[in-house]
Protein backbone atom coordinates (compact mmCIF):
# COMPACT_ATOMS: atom_id res chain seq x y z
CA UNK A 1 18.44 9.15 -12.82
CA UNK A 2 15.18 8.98 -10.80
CA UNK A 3 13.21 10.52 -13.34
CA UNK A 4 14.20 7.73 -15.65
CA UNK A 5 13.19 4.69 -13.54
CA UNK A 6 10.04 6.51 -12.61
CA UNK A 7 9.22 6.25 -16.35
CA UNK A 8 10.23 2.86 -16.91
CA UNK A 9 8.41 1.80 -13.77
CA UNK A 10 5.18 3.38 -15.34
CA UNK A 11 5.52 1.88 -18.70
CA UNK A 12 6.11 -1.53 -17.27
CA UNK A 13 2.89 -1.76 -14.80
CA UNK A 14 1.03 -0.29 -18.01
CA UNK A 15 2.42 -3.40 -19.93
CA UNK A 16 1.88 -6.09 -17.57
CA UNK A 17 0.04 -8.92 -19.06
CA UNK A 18 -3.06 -8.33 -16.42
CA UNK A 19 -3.44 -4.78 -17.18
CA UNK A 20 -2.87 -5.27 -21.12
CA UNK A 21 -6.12 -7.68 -20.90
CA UNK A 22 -7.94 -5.32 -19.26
CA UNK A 23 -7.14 -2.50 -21.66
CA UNK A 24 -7.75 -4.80 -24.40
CA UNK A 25 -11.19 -5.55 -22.62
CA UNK A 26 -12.44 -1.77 -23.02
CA UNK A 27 -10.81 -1.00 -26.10
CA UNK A 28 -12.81 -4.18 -27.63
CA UNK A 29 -15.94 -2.73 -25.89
CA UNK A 30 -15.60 0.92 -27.47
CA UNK A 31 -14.97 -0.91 -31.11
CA UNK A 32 -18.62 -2.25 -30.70
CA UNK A 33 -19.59 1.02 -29.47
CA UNK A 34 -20.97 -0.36 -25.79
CA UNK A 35 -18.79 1.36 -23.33
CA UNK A 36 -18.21 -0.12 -20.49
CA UNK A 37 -17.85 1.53 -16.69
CA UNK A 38 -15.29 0.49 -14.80
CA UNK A 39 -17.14 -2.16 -12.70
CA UNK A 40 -18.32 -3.80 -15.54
CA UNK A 41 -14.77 -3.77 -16.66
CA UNK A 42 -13.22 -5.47 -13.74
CA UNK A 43 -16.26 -8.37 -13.98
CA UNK A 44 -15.02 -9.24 -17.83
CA UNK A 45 -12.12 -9.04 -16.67
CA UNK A 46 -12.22 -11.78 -14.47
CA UNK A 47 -14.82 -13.49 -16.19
CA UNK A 48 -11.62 -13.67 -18.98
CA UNK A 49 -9.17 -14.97 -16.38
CA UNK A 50 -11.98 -17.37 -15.28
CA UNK A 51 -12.34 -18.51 -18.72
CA UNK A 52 -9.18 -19.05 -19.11
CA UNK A 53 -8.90 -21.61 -16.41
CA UNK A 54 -12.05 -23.34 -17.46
CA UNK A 55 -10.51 -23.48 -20.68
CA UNK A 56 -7.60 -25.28 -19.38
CA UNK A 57 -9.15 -27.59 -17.53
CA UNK A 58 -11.85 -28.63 -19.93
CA UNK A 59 -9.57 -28.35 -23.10
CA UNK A 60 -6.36 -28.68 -22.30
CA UNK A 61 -5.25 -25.26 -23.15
CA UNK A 62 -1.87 -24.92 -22.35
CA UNK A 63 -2.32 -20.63 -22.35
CA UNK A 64 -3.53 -20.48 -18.86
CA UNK A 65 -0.35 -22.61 -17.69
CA UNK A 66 2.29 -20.31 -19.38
CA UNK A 67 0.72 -17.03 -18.18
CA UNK A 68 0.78 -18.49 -14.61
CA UNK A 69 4.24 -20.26 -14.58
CA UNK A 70 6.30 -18.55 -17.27
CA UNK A 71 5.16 -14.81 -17.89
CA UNK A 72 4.39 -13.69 -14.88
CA UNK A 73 7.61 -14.69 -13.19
CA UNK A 74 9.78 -13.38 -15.83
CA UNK A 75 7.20 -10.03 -15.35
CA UNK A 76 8.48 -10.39 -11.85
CA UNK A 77 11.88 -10.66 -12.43
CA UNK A 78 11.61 -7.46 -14.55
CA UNK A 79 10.54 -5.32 -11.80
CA UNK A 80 13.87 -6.96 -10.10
CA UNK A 81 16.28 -5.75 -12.70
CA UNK A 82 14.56 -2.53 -13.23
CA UNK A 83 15.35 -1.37 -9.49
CA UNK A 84 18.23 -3.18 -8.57
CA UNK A 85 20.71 -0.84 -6.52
């Protein structure tokens, strides 16, 4: 049924790792009570991905890596399954 994928589509851009950070992002600014617009969003947003990477570099975090090379393939291969005919 179309109605079905539709919905599953939905759900699974709202749960992509990039758009659960950013969620996360304005749910942690509403907690300390400093809203923030969506511009401001979408710069701490990529000031997090920027961390991240400066993290990885300087650190050795291996979080940055995985995200890159591991989630967001299998996030790709998702969408595959989801609407294969």
């Amino acid at each position: 049924p179309l109605a079905r994928r539709v919905l599953l589509a939905a759900l699974l851009v709202l749960a992509t790792p990039a758009v659960t950070l950013l969620l996360g992002i304005f749910l942690q600014r509403e907690l300390v009570e400093a809203p923030a617009s969506a511009a401001e969003g979408w710069q701490l947003f990529l000031a997090a991905l920027a961390e991240g990477l400066l993290q990885h570099h300087l650190y050795g975090s291996l979080l940055f890596p995985f995200l890159a090379l591991c989630a967001h393939p299998c996030w790709l291969l998702l969408w595959n399954v989801l609407f294969w005919k």
